[in-house]
N, C-alpha and C. Protein backbone atom coordinates (compact mmCIF):
# COMPACT_ATOMS: atom_id res chain seq x y z
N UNK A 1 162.34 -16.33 146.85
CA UNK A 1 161.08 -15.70 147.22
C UNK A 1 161.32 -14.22 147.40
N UNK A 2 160.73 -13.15 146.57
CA UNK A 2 160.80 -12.24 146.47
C UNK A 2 159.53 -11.81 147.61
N UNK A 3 160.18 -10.35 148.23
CA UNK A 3 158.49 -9.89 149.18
C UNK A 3 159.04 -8.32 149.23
N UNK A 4 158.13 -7.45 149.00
CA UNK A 4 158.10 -6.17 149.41
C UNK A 4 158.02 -5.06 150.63
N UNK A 5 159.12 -4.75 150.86
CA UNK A 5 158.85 -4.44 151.88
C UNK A 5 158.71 -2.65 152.23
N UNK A 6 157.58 -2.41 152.66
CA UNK A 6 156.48 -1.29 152.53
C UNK A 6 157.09 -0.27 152.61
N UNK A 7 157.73 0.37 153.86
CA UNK A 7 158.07 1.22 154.04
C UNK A 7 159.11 2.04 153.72
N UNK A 8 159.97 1.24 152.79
CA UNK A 8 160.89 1.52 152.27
C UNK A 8 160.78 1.54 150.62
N UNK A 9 159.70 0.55 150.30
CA UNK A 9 159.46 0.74 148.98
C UNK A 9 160.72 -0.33 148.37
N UNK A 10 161.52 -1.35 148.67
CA UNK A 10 162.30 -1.62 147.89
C UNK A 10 161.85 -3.31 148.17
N UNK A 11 162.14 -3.90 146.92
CA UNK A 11 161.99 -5.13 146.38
C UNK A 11 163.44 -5.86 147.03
N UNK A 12 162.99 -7.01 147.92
CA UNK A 12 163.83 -7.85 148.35
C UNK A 12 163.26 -9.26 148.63
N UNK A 13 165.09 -9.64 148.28
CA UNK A 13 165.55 -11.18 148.03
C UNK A 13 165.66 -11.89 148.73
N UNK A 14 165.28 -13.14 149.39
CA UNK A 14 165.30 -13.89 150.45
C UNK A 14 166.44 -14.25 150.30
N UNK A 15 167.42 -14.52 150.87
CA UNK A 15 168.64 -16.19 150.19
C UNK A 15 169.18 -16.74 151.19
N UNK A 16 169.33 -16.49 152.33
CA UNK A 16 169.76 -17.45 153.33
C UNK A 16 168.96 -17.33 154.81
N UNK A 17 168.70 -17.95 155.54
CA UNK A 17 168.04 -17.72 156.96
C UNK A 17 168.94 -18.55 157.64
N UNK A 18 169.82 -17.86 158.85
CA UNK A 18 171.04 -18.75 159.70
C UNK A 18 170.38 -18.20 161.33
N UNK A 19 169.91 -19.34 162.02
CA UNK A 19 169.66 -19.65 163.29
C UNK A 19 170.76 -19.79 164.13
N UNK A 20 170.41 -18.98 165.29
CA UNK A 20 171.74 -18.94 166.33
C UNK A 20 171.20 -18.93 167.94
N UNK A 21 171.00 -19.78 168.99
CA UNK A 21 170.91 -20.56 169.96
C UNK A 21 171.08 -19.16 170.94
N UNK A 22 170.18 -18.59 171.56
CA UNK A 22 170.40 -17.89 172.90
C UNK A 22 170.90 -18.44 174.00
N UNK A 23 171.56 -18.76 174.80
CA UNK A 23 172.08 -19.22 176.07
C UNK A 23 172.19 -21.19 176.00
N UNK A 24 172.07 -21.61 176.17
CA UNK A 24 172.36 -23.11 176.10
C UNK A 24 171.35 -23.78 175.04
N UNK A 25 172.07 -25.15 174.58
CA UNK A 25 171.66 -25.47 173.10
C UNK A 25 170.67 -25.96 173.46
N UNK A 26 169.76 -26.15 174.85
CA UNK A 26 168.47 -26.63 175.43
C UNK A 26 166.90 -25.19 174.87
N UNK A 27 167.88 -23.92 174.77
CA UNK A 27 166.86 -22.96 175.20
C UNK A 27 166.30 -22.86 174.01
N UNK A 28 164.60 -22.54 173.84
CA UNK A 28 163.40 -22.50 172.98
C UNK A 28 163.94 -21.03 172.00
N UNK A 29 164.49 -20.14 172.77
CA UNK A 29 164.65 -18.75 172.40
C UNK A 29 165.88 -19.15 171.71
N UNK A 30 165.57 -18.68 170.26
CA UNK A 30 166.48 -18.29 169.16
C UNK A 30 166.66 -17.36 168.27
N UNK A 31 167.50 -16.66 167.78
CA UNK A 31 167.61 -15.50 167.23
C UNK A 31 168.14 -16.03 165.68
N UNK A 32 166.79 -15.50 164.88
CA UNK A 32 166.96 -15.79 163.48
C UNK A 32 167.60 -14.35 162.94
N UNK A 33 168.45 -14.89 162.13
CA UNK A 33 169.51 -13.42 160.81
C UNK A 33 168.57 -14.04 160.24
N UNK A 34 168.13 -13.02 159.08
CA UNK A 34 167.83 -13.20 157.55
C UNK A 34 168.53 -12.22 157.08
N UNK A 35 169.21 -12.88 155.87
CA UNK A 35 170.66 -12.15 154.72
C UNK A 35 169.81 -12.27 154.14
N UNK A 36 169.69 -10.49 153.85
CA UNK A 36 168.68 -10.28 152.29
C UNK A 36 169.33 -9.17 151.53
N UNK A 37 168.97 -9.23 150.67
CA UNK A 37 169.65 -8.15 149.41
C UNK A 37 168.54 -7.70 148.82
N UNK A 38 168.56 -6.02 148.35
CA UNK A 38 167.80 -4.91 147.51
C UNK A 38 167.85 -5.48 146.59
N UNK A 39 166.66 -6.01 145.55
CA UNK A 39 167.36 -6.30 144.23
C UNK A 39 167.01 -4.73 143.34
N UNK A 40 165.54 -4.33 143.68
CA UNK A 40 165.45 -3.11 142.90
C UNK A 40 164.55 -1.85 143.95
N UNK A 41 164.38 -1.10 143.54
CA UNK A 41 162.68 -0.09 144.14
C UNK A 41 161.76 -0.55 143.86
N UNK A 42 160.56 0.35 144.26
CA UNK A 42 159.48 -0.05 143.92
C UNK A 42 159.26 0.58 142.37
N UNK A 43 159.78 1.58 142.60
CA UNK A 43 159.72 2.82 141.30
C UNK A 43 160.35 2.47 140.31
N UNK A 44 161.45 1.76 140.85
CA UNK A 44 162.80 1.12 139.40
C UNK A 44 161.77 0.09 138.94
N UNK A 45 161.17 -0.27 139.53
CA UNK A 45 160.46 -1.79 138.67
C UNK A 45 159.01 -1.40 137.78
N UNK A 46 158.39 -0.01 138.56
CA UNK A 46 157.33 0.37 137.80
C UNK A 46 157.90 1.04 136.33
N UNK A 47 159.13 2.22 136.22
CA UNK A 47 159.81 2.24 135.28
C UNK A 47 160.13 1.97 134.48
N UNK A 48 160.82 0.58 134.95
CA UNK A 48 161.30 -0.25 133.79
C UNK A 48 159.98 -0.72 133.11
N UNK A 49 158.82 -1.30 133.53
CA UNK A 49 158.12 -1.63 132.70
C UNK A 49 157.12 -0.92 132.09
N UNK A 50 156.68 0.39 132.21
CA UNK A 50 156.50 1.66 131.95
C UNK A 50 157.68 1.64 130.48
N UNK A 51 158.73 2.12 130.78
CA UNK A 51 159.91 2.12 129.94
C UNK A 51 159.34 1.11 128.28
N UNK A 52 159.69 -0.38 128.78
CA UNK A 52 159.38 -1.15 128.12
C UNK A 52 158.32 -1.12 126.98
N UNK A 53 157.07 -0.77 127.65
CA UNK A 53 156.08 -0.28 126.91
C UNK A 53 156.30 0.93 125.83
N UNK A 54 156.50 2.01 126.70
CA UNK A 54 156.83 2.91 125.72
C UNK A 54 157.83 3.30 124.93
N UNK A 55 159.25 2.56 124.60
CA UNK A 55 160.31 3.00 123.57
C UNK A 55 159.54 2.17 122.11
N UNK A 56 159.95 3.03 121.41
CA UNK A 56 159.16 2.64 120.31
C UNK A 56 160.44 1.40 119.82
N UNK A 57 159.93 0.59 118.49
CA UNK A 57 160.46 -0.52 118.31
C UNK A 57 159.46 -1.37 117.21
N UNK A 58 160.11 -1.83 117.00
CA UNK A 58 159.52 -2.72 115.31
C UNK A 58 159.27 -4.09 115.50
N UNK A 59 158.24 -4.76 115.21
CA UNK A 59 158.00 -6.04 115.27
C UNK A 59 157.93 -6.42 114.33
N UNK A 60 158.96 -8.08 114.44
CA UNK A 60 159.20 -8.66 113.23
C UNK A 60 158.14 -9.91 113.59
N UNK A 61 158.10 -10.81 112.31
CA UNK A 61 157.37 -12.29 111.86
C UNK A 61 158.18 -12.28 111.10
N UNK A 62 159.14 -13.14 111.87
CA UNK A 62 160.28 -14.06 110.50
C UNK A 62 159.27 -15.40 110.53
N UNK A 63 159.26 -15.77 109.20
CA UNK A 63 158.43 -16.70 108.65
C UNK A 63 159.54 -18.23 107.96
N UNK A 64 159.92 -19.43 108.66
CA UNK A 64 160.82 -20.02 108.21
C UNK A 64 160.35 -20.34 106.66
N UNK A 65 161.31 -21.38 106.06
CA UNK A 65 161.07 -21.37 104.84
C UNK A 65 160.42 -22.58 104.71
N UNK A 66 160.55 -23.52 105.86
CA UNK A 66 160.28 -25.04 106.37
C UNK A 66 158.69 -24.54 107.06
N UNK A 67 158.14 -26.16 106.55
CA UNK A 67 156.69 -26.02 107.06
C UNK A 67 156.99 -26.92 108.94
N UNK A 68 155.97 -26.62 109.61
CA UNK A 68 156.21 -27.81 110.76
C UNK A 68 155.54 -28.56 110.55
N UNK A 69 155.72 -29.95 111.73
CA UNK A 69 155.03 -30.70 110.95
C UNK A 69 153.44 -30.99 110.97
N UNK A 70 152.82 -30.27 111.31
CA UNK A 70 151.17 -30.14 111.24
C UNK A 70 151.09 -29.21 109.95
N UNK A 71 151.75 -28.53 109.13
CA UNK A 71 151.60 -27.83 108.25
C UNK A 71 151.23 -26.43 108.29
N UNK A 72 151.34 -26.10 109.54
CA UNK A 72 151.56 -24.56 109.38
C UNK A 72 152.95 -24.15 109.29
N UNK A 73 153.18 -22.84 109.15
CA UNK A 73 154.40 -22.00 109.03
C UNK A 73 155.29 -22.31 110.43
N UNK A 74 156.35 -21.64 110.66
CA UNK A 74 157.28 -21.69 111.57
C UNK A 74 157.26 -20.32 111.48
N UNK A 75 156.73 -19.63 112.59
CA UNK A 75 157.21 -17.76 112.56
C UNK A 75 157.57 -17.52 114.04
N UNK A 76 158.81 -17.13 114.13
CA UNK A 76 159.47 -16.30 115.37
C UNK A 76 159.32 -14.64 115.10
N UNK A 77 158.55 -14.82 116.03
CA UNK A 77 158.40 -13.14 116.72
C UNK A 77 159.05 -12.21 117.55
N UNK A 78 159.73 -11.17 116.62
CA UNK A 78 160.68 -10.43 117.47
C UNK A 78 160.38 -8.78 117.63
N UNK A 79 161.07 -8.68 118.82
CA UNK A 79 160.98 -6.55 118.52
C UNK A 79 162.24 -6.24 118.95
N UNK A 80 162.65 -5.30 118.21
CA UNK A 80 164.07 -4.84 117.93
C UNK A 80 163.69 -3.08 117.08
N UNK A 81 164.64 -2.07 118.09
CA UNK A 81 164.65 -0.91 117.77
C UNK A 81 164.97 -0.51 116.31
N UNK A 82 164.24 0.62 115.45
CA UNK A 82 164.78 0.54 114.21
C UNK A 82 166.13 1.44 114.24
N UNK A 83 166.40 1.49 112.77
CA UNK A 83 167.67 2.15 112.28
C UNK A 83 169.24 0.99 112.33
N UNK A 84 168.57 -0.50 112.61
CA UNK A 84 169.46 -1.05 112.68
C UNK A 84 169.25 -1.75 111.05
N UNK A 85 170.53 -2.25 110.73
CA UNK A 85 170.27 -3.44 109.11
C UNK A 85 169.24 -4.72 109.92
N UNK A 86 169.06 -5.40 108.60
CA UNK A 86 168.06 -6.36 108.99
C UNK A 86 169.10 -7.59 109.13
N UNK A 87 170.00 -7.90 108.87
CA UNK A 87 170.98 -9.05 108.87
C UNK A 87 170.89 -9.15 109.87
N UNK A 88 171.65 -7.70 111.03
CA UNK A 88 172.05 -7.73 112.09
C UNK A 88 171.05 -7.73 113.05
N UNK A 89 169.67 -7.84 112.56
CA UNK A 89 167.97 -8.06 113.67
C UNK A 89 168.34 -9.01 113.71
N UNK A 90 168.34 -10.24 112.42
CA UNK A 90 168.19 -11.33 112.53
C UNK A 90 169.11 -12.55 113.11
N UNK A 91 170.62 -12.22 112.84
CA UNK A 91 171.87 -13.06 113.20
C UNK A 91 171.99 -12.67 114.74
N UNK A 92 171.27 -11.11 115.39
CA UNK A 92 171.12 -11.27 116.99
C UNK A 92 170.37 -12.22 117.70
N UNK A 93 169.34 -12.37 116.71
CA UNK A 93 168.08 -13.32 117.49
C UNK A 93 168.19 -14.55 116.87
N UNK A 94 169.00 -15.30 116.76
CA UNK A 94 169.41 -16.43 116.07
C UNK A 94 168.55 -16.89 114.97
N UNK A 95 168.06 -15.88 114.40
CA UNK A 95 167.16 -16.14 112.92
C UNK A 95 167.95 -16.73 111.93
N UNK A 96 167.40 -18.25 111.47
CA UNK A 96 168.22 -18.06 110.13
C UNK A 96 168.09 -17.41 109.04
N UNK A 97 169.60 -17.28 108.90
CA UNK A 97 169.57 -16.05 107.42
C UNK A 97 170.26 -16.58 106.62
N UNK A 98 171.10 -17.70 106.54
CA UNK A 98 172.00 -17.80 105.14
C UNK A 98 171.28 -19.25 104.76
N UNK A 99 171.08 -20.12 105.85
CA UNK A 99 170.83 -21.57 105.26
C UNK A 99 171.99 -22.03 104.97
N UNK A 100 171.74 -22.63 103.45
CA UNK A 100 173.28 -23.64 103.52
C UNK A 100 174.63 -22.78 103.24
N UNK A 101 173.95 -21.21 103.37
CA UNK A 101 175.53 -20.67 102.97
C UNK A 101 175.70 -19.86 104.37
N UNK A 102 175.38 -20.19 105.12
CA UNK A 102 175.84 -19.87 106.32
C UNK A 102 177.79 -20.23 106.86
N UNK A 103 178.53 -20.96 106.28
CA UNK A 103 179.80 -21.18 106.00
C UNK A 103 180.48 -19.94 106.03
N UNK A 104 181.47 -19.35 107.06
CA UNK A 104 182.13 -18.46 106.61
C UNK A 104 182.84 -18.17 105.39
N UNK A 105 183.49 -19.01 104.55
CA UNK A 105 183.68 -18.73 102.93
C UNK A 105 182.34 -18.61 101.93
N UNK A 106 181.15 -18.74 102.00
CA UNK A 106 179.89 -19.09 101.48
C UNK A 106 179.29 -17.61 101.68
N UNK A 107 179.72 -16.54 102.09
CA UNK A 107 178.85 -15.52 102.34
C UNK A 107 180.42 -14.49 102.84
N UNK A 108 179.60 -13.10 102.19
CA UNK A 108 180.24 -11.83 102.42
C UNK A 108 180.40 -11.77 103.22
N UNK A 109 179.43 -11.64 104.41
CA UNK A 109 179.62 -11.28 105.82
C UNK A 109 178.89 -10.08 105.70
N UNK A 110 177.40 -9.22 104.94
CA UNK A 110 177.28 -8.22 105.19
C UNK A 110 178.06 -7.09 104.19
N UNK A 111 178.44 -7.26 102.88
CA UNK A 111 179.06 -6.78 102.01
C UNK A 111 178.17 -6.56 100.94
N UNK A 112 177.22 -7.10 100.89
CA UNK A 112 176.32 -6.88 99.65
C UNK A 112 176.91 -7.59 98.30
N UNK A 113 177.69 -8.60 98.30
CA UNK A 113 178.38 -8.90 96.68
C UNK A 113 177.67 -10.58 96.76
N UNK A 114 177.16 -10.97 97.79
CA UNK A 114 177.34 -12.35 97.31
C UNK A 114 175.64 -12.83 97.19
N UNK A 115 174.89 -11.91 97.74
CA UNK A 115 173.19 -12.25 97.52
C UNK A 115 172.50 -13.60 98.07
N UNK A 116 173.59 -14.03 99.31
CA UNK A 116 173.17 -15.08 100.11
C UNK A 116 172.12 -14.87 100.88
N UNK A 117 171.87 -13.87 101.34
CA UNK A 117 170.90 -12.90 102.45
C UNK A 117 169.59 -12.80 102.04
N UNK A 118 169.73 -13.04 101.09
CA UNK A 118 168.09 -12.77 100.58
C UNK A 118 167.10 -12.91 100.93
N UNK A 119 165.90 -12.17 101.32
CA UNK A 119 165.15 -12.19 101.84
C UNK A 119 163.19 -11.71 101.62
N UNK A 120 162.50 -11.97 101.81
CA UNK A 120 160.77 -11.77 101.06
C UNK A 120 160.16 -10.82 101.98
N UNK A 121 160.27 -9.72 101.72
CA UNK A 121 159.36 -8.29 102.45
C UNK A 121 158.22 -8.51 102.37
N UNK A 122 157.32 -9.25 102.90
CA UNK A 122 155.73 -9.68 102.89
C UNK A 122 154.78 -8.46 103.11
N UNK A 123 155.44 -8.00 104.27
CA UNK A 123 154.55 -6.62 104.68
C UNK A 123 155.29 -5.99 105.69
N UNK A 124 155.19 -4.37 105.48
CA UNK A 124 156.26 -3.32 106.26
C UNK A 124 157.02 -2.84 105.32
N UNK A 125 157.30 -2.83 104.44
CA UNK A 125 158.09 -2.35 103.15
C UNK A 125 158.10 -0.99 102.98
N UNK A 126 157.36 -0.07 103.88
CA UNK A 126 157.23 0.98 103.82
C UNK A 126 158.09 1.65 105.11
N UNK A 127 158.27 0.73 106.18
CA UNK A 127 159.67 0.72 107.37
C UNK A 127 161.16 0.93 106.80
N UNK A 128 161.05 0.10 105.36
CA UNK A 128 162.53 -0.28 104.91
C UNK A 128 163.11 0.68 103.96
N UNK A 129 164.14 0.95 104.28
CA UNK A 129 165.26 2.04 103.33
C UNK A 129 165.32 1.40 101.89
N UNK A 130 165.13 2.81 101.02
CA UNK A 130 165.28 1.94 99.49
C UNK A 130 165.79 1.20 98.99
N UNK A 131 165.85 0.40 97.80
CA UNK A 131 167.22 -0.42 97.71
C UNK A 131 168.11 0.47 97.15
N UNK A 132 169.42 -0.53 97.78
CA UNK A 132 170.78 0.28 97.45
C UNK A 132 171.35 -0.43 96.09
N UNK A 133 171.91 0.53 95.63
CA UNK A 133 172.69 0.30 94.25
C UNK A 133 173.04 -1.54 93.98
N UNK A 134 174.04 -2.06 94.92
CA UNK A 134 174.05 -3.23 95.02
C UNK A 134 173.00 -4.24 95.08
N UNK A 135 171.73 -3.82 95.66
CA UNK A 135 170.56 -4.52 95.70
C UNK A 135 169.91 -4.53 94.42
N UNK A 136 170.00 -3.09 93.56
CA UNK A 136 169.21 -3.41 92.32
C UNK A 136 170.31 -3.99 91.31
N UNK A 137 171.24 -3.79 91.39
CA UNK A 137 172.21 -5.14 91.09
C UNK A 137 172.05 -6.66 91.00
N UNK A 138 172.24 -6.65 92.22
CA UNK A 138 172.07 -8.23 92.72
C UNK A 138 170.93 -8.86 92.33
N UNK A 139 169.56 -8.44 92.86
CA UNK A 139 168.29 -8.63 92.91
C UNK A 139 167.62 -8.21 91.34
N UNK A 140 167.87 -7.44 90.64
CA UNK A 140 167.39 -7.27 89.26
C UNK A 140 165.92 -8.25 88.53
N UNK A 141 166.32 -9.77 88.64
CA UNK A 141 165.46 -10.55 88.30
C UNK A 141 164.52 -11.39 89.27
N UNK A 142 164.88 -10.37 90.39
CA UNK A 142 163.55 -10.84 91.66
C UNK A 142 162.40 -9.58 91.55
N UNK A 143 161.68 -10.52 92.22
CA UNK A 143 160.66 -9.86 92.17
C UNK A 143 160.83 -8.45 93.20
N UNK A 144 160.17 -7.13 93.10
CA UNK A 144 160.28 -6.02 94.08
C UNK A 144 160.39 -5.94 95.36
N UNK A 145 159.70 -7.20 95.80
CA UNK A 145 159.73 -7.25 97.40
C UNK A 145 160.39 -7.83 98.13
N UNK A 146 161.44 -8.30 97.39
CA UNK A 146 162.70 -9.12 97.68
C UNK A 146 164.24 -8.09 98.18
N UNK A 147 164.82 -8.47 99.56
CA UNK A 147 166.08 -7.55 99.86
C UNK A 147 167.00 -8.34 99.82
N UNK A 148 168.00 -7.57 100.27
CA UNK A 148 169.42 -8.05 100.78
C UNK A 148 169.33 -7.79 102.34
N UNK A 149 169.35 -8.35 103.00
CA UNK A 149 169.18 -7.84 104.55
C UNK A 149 170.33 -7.15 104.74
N UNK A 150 171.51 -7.51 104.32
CA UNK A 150 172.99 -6.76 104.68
C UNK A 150 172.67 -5.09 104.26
N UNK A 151 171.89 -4.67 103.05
CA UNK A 151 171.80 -3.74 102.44
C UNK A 151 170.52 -3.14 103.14
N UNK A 152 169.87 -3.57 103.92
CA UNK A 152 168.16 -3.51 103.94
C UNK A 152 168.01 -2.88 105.81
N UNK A 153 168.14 -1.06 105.67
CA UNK A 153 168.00 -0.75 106.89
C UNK A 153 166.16 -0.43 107.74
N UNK A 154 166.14 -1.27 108.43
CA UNK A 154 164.92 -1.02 108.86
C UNK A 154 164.41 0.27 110.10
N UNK A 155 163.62 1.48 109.02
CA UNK A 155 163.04 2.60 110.11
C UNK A 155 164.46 3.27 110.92
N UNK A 156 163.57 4.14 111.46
CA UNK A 156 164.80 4.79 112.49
C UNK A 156 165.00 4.72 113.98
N UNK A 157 165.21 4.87 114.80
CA UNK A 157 165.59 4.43 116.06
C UNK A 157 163.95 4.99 116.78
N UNK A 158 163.14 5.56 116.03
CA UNK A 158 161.95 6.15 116.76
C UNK A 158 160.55 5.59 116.18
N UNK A 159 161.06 4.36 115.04
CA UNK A 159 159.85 4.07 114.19
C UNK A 159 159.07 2.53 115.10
N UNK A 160 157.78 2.50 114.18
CA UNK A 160 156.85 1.32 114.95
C UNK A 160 156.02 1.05 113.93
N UNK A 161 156.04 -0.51 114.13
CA UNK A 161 155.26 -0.77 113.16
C UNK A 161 155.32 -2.39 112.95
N UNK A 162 155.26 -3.22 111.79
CA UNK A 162 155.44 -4.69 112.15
C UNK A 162 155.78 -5.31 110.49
N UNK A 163 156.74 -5.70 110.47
CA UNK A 163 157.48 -5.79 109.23
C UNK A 163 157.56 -7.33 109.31
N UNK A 164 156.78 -8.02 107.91
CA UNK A 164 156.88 -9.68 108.04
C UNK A 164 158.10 -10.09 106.85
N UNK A 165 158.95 -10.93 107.07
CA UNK A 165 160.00 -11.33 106.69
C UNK A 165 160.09 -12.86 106.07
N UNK A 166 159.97 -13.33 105.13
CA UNK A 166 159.99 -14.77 104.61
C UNK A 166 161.76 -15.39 104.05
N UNK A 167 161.93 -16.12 105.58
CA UNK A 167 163.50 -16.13 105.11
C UNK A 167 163.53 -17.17 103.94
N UNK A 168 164.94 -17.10 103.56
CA UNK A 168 165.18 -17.78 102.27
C UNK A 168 164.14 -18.16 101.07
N UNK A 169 164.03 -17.12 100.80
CA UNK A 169 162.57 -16.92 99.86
C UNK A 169 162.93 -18.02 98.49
N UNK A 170 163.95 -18.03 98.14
CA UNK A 170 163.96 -19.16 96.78
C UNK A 170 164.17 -20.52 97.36
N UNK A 171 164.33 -20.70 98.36
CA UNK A 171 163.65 -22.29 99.10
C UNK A 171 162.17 -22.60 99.31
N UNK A 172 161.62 -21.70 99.39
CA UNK A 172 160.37 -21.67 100.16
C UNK A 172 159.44 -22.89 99.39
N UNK A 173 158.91 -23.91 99.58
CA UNK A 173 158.17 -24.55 98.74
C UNK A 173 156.55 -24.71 99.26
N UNK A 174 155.84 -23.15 99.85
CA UNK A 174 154.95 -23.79 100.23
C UNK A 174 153.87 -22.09 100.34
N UNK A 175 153.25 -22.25 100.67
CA UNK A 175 152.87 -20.93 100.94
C UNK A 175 151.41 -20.61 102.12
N UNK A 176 151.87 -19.55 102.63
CA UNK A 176 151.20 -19.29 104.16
C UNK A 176 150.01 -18.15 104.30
N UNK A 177 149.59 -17.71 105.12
CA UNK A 177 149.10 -16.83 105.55
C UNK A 177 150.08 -16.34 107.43
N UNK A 178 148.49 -15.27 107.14
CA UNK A 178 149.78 -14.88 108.93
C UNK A 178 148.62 -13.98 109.31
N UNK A 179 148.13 -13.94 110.77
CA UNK A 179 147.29 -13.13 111.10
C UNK A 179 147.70 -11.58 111.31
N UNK A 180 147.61 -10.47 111.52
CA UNK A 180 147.84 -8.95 111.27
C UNK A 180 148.44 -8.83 113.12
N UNK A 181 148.08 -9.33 113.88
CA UNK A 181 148.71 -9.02 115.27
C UNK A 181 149.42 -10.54 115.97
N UNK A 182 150.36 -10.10 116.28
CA UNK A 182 151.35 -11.55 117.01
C UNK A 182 150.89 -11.85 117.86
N UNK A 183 150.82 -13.13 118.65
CA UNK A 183 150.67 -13.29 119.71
C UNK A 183 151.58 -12.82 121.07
N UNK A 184 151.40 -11.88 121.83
CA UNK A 184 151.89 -11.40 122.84
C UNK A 184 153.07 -11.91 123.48
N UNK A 185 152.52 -13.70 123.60
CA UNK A 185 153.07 -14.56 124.58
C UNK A 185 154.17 -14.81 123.53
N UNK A 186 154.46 -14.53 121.88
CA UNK A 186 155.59 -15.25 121.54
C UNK A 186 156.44 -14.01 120.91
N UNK A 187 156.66 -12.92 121.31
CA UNK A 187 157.20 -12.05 121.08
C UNK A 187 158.50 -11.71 121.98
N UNK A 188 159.14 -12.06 121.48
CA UNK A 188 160.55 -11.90 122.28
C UNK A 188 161.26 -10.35 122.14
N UNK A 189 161.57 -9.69 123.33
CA UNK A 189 162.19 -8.12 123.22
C UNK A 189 163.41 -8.38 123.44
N UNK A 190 164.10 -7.78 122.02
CA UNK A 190 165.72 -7.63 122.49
C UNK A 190 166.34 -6.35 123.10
């Protein structure tokens, strides 16, 4: 049980209450300790979520490749600062990205030679760094909106915006829609 306490402005933790007996173990009069701990300010907590709000940051819709079973899509919603690769958005937030070549011998690791990563730029493509030499390599007989996530840097550490992602795009056997704003409640901040 968290409670505020006013005059000091700082946010505190209940965690133990130890009772101790004034004069004989008969007497009504007892002297309660409460052990409490600062967890934050009042100001550290308006901050941080102040903070939160305002660092800019990119929202993803990874879109699985699997239907559920009522027949809509499977999309995890994430926000993650740009200027990072997209492999490394996705293998933080336990997105799958390789499928069955997820096998450490089955994949580069982020090398760009083996085209396990592949991935369907639905929308935000204008967030994402051009393709790299290896990508128009690899990718040649895909279609344009197709990356390498290992190769595929998203925006810069100051960009915003909402980039939809269709993993394992040559599995996919089905096809979706997606509304233009996420739902709030399923947006996870890393």
């Amino acid at each position: 049980m968290a409670t505020l306490h006013n005059s000091a402005s700082i946010l505190f933790s209940k965690s133990h209450i130890f009772s101790k007996p004034l004069g004989s173990s008969r007497s009504p009069n007892h002297i309660c300790f409460k052990k409490i701990r600062a967890v934050q300010t009042e100001s550290e907590a308006n901050t941080a979520a102040e903070a939160e709000d305002e660092n800019p940051a990119v929202t993803f819709a990874f879109v699985s490749s699997v239907l559920l079973p009522d027949g809509t899509p499977d999309v995890h919603y994430r926000r993650a600062c740009g200027g990072q690769k997209l492999r490394d958005i996705m293998l933080d937030n336990e997105i799958e990205l390789y499928g069955p070549y997820s096998r450490p011998l089955l994949n580069c690791a982020g090398g760009g030679t083996c085209a396990t990563c592949m991935v369907e730029v639905v929308e935000g493509r204008e967030l994402l760094s051009p393709r790299t030499d290896k990508e128009k390599e690899k990718l040649k007989r895909k279609p344009k909106n197709w990356r390498l996530a290992c190769q595929t840097t998203v925006g810069k550490p100051d960009s915003r915006g909402m980039v939809v992602v269709q993993q394992l795009p040559e599995w996919k056997a089905h096809e979706w829609t997606y509304g233009k704003e996420p739902p709030e409640d399923q947006i996870i901040y890393v």
